[in-house]
N, C-alpha and C. Protein backbone atom coordinates (compact mmCIF):
# COMPACT_ATOMS: atom_id res chain seq x y z
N UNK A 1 48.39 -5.29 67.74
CA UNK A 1 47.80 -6.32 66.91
C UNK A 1 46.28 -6.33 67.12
N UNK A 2 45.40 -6.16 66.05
CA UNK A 2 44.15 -6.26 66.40
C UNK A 2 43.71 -7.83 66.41
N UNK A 3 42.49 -7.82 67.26
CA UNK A 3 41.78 -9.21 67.78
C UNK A 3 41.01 -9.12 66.69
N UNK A 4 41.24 -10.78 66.37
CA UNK A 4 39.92 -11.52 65.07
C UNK A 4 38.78 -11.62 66.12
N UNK A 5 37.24 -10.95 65.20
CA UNK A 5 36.19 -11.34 66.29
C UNK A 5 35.80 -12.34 65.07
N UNK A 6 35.45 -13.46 65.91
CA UNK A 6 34.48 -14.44 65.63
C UNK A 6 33.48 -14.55 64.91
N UNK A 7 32.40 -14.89 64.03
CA UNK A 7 31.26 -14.93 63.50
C UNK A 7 30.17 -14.88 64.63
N UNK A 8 30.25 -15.65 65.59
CA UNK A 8 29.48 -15.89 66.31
C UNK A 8 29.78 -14.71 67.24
N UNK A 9 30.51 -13.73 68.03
CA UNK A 9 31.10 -12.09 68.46
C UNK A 9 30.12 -11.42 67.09
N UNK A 10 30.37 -11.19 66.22
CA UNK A 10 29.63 -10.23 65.25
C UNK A 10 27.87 -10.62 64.76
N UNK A 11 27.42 -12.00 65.01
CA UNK A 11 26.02 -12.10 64.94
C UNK A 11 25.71 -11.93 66.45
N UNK A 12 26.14 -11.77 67.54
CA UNK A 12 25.78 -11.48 68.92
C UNK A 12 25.85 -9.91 69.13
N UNK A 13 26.83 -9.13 68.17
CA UNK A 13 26.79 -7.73 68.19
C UNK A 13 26.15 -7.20 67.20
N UNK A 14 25.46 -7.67 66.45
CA UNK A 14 24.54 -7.31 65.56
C UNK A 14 23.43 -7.22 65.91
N UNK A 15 22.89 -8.68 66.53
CA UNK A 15 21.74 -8.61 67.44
C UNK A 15 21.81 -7.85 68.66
N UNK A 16 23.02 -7.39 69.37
CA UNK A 16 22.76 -6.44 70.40
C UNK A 16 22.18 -5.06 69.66
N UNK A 17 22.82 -4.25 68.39
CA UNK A 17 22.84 -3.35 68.08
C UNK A 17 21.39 -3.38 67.71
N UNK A 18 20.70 -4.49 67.19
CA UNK A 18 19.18 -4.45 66.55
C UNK A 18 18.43 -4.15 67.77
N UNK A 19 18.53 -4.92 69.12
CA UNK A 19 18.00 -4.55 70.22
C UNK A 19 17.81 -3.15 70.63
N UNK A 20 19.20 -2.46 70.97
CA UNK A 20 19.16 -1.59 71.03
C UNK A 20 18.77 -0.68 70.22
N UNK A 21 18.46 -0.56 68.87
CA UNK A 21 17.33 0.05 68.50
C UNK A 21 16.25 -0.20 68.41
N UNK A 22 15.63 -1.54 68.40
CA UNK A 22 14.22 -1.44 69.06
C UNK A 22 13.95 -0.80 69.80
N UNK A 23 14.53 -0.97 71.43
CA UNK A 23 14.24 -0.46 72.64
C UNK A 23 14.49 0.91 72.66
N UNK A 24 15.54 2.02 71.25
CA UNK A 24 15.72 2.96 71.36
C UNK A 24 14.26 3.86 70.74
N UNK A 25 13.75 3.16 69.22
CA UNK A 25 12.01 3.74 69.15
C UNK A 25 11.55 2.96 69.67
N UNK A 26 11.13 1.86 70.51
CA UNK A 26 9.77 2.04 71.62
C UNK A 26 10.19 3.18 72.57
N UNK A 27 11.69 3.50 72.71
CA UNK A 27 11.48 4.47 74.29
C UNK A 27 10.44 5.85 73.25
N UNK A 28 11.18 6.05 72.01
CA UNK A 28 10.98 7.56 71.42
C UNK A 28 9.07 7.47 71.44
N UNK A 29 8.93 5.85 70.79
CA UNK A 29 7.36 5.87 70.71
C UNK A 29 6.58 5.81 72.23
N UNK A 30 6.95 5.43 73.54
CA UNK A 30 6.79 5.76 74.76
C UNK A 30 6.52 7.21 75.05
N UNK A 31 7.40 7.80 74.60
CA UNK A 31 7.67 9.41 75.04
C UNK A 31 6.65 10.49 74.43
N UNK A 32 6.23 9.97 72.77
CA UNK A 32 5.82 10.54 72.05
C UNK A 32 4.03 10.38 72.79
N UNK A 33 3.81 8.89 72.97
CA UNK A 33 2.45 8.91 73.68
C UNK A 33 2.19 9.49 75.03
N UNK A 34 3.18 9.83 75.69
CA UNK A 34 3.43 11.04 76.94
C UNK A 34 2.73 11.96 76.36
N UNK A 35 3.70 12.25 75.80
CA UNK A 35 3.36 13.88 75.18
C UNK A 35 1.47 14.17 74.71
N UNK A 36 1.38 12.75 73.84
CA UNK A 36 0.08 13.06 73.13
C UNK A 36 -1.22 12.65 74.88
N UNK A 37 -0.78 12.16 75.59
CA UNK A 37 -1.66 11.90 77.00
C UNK A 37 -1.45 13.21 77.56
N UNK A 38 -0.42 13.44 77.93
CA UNK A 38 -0.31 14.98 78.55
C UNK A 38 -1.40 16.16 77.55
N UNK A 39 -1.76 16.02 76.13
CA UNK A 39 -1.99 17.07 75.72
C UNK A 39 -3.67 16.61 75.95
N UNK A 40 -3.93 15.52 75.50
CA UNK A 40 -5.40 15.19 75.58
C UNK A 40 -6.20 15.49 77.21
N UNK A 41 -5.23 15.17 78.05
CA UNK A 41 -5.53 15.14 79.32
C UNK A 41 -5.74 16.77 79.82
N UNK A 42 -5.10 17.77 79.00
CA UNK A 42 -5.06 18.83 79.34
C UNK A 42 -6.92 19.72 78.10
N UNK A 43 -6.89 18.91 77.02
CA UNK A 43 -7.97 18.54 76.64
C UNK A 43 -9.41 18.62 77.06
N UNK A 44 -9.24 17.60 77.77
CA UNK A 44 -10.31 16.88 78.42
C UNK A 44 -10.87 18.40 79.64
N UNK A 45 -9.70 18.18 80.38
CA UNK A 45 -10.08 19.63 81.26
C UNK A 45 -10.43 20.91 80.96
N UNK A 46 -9.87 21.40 79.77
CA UNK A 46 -11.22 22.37 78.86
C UNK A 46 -12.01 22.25 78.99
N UNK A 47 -12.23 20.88 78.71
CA UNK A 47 -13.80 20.87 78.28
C UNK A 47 -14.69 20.38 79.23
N UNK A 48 -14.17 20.29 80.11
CA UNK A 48 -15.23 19.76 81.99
C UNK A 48 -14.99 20.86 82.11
N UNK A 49 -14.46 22.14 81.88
CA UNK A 49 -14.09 23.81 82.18
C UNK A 49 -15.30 24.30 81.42
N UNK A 50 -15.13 24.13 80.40
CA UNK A 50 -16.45 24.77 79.46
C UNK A 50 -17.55 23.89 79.99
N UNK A 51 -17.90 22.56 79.92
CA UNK A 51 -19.12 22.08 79.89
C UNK A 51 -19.91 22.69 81.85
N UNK A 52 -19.01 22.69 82.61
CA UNK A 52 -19.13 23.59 83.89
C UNK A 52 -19.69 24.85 83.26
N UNK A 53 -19.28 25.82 82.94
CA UNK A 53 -19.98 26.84 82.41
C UNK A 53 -20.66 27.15 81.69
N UNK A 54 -21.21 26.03 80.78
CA UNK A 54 -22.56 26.30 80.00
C UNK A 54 -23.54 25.39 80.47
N UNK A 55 -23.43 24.74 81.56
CA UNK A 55 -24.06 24.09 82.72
C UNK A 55 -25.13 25.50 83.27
N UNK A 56 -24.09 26.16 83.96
CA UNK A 56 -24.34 27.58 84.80
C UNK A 56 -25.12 28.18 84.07
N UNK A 57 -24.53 28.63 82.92
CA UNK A 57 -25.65 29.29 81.95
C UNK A 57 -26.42 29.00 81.92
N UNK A 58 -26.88 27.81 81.46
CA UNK A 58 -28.51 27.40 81.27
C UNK A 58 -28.88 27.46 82.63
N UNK A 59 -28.56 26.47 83.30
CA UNK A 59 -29.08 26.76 84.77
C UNK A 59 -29.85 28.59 85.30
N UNK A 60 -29.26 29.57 85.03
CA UNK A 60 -29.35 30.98 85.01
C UNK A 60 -30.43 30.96 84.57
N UNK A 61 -30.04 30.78 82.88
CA UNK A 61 -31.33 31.41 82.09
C UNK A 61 -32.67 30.55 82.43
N UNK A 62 -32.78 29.27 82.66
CA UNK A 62 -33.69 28.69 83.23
C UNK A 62 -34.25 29.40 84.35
N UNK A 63 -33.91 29.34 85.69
CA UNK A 63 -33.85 30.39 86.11
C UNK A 63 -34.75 31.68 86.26
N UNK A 64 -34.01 32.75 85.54
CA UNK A 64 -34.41 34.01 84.94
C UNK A 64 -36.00 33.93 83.89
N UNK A 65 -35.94 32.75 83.11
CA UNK A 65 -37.10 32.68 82.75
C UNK A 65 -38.23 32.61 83.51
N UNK A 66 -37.64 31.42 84.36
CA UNK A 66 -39.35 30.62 85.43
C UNK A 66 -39.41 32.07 86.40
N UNK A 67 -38.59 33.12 86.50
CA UNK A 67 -38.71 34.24 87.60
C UNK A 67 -39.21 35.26 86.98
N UNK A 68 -39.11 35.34 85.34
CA UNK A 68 -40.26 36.42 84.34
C UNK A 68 -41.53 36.16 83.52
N UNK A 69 -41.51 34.65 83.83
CA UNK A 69 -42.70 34.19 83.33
C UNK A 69 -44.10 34.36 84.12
């Protein structure tokens, strides 16, 4: 014999089910800003990689100039 659920059982499992997809895209939108921090962060270190080496450079050619001038 199946059980009668209640009105008040089906607006409490409705609102569970809405919950649980909220909390299911904030996790996806959580994860997704991982991803986009992980990539910027890897980003960023390029470019303190490059800006280090065209540091050097000039530094050099500065340098090389004031030593042929």
């Amino acid at each position: 014999m199946t059980r009668h659920i209640s009105d008040s059982e089906r607006l409490t499992l409705a609102m569970l089910n809405k919950k649980e997809t909220e909390l299911k895209q904030a996790q996806e939108e959580i994860d997704q800003l991982k991803r986009q921090l992980k990539a910027m962060s890897g980003y960023i270190t390029e470019l303190k990689d490059s800006n280090k080496l065209l540091a050097s450079q000039v530094n050099f050619l500065i340098h090389k100039q004031t030593t042929h001038a």
